[in-house]
C-alpha atoms as a PDB file:
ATOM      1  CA  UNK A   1    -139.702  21.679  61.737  1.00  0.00           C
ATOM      2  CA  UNK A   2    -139.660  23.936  58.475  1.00  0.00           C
ATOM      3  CA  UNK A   3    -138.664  22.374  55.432  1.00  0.00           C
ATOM      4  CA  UNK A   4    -135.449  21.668  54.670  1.00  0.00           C
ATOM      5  CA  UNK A   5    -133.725  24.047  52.285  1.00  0.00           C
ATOM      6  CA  UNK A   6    -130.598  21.379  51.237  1.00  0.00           C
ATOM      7  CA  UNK A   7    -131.355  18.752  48.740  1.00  0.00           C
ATOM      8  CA  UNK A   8    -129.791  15.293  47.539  1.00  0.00           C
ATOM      9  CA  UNK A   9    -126.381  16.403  45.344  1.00  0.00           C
ATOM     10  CA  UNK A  10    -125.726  19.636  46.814  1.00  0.00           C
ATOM     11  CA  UNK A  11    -122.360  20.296  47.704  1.00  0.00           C
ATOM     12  CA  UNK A  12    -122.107  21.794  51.054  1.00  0.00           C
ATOM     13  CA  UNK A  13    -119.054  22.331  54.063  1.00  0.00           C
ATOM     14  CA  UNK A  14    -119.449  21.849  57.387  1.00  0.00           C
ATOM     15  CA  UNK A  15    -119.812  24.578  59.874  1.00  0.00           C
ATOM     16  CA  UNK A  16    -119.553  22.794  63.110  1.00  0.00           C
ATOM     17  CA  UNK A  17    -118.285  19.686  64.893  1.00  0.00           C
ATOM     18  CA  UNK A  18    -115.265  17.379  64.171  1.00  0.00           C
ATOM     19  CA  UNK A  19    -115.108  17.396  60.411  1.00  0.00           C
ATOM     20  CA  UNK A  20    -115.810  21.651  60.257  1.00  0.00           C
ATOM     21  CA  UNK A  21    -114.317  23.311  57.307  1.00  0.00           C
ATOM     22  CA  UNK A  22    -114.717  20.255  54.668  1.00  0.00           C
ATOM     23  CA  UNK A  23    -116.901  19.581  52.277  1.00  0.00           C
ATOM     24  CA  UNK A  24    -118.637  16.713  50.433  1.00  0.00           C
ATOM     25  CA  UNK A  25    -121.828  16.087  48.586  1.00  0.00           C
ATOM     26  CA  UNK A  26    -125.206  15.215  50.584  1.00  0.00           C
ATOM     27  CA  UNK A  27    -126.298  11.679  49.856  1.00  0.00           C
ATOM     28  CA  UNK A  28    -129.253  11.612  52.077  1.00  0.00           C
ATOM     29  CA  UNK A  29    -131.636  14.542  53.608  1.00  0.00           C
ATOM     30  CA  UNK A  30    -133.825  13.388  56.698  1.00  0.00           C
ATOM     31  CA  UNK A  31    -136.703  15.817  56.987  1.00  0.00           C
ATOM     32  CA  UNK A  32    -138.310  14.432  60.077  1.00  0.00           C
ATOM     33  CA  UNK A  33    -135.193  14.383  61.905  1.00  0.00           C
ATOM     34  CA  UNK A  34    -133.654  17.754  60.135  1.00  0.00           C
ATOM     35  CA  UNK A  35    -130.250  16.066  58.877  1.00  0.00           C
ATOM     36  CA  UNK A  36    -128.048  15.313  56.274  1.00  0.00           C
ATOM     37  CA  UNK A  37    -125.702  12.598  55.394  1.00  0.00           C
ATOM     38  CA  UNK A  38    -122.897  13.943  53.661  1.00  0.00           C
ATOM     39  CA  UNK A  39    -120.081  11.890  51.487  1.00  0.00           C
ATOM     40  CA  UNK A  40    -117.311  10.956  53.234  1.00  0.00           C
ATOM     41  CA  UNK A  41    -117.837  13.107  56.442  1.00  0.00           C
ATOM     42  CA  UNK A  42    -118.661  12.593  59.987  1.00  0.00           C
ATOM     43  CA  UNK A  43    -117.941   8.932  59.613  1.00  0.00           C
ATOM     44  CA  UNK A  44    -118.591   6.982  62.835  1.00  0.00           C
ATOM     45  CA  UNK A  45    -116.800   2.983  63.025  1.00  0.00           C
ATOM     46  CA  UNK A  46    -120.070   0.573  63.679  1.00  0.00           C
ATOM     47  CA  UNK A  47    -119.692  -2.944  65.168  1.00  0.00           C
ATOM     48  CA  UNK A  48    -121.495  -5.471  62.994  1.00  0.00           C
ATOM     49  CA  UNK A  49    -122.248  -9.097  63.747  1.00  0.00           C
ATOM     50  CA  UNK A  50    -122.501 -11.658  60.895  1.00  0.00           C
ATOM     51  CA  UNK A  51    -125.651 -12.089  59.444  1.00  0.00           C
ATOM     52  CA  UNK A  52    -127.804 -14.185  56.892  1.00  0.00           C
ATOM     53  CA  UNK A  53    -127.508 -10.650  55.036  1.00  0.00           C
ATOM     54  CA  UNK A  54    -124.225  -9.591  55.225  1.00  0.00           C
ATOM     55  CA  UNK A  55    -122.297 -12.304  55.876  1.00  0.00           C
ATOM     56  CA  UNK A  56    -119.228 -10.758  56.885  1.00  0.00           C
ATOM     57  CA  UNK A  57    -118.832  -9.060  60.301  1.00  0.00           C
ATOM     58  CA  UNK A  58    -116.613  -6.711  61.904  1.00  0.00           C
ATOM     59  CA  UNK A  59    -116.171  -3.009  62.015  1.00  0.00           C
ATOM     60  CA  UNK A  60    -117.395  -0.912  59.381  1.00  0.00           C
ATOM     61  CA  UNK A  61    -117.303   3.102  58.692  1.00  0.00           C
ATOM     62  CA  UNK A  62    -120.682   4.491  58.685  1.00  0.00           C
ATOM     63  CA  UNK A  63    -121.232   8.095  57.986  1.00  0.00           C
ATOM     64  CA  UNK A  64    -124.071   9.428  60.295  1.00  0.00           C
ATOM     65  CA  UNK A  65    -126.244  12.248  60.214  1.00  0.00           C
ATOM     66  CA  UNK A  66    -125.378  16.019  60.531  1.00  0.00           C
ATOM     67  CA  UNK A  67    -128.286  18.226  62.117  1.00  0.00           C
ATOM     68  CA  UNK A  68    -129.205  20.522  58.732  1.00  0.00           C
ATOM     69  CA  UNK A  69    -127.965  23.907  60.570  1.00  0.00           C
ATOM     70  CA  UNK A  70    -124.520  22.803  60.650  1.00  0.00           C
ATOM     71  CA  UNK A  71    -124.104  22.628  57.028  1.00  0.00           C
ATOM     72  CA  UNK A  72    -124.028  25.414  54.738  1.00  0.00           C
ATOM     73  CA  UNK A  73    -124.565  25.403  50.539  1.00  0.00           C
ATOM     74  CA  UNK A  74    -121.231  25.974  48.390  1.00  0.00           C
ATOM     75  CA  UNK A  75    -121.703  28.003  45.329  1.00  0.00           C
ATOM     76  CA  UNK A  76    -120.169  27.134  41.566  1.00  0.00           C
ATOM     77  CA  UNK A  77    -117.259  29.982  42.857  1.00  0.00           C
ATOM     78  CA  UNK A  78    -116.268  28.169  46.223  1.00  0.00           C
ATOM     79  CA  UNK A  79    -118.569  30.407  49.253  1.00  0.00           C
ATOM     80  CA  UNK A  80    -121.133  29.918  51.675  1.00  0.00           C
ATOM     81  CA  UNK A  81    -124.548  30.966  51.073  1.00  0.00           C
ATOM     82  CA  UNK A  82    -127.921  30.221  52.429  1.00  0.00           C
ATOM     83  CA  UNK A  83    -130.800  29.379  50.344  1.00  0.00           C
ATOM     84  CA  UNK A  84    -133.451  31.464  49.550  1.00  0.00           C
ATOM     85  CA  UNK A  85    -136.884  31.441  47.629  1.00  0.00           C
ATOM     86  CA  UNK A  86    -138.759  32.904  44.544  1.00  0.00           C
ATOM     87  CA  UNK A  87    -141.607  31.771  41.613  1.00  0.00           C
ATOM     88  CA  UNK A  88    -140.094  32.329  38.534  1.00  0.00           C
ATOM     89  CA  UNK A  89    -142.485  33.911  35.585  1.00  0.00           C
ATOM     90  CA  UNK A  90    -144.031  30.542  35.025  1.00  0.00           C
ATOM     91  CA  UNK A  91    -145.214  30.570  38.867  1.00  0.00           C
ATOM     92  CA  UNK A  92    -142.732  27.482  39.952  1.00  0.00           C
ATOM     93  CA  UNK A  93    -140.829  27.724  43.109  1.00  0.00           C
ATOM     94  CA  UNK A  94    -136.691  28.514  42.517  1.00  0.00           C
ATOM     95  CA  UNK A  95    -133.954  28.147  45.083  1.00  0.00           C
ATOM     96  CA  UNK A  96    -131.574  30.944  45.062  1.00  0.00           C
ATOM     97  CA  UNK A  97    -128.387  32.062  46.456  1.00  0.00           C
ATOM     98  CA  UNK A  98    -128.842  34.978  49.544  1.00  0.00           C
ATOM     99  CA  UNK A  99    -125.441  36.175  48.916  1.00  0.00           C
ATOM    100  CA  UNK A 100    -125.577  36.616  44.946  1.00  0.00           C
ATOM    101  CA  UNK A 101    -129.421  36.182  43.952  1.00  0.00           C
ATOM    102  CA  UNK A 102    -128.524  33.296  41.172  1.00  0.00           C
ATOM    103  CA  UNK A 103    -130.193  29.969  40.748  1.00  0.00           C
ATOM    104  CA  UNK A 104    -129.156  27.057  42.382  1.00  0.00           C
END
């Protein structure tokens, strides 16, 4: 698995599955599994029994992972783009955007 070009805050839309076309802000990467959790979307009800540690039971909205590939990074003037690399002058690594070149 190669490393995973999305980071914690990005804003990103979905390409694929149910919740395709929206967008929300990743809360969580998984490298060794190459997902995301993203804010709000691809929310999955979970049965949950009472416990010492949460105390109440019931069902609860969980939002599960979303394999890396189906998501794509939003830039500051609302597209797609996927992420590229580059050292900077300094020699330290920079994300950029393939379809305009900037800085993430």
């Amino acid at each position: 698995m190669a490393g995973i070009k999305i980071r914690k805050g990005d804003r990103v839309r979905v390409l694929q599955g149910k919740d395709r076309g929206k967008e929300g802000e990743v809360t969580r990467v998984i490298p060794s599994a190459g997902k995301v959790i993203v804010d709000g979307l691809n929310v999955a009800k979970k049965h949950q029994r009472a416990t010492r540690a949460t105390m109440q039971g019931g069902i609860i909205d969980r939002e599960m992972p979303i394999p890396v590939s189906n998501v794509a990074l939003i830039t500051p003037d609302g597209k797609t783009t996927r992420i590229g690399f580059r050292f900077d002058d300094k020699g330290n690594k920079v994300r950029i955007a393939r379809r305009t070149g900037e800085d993430v």
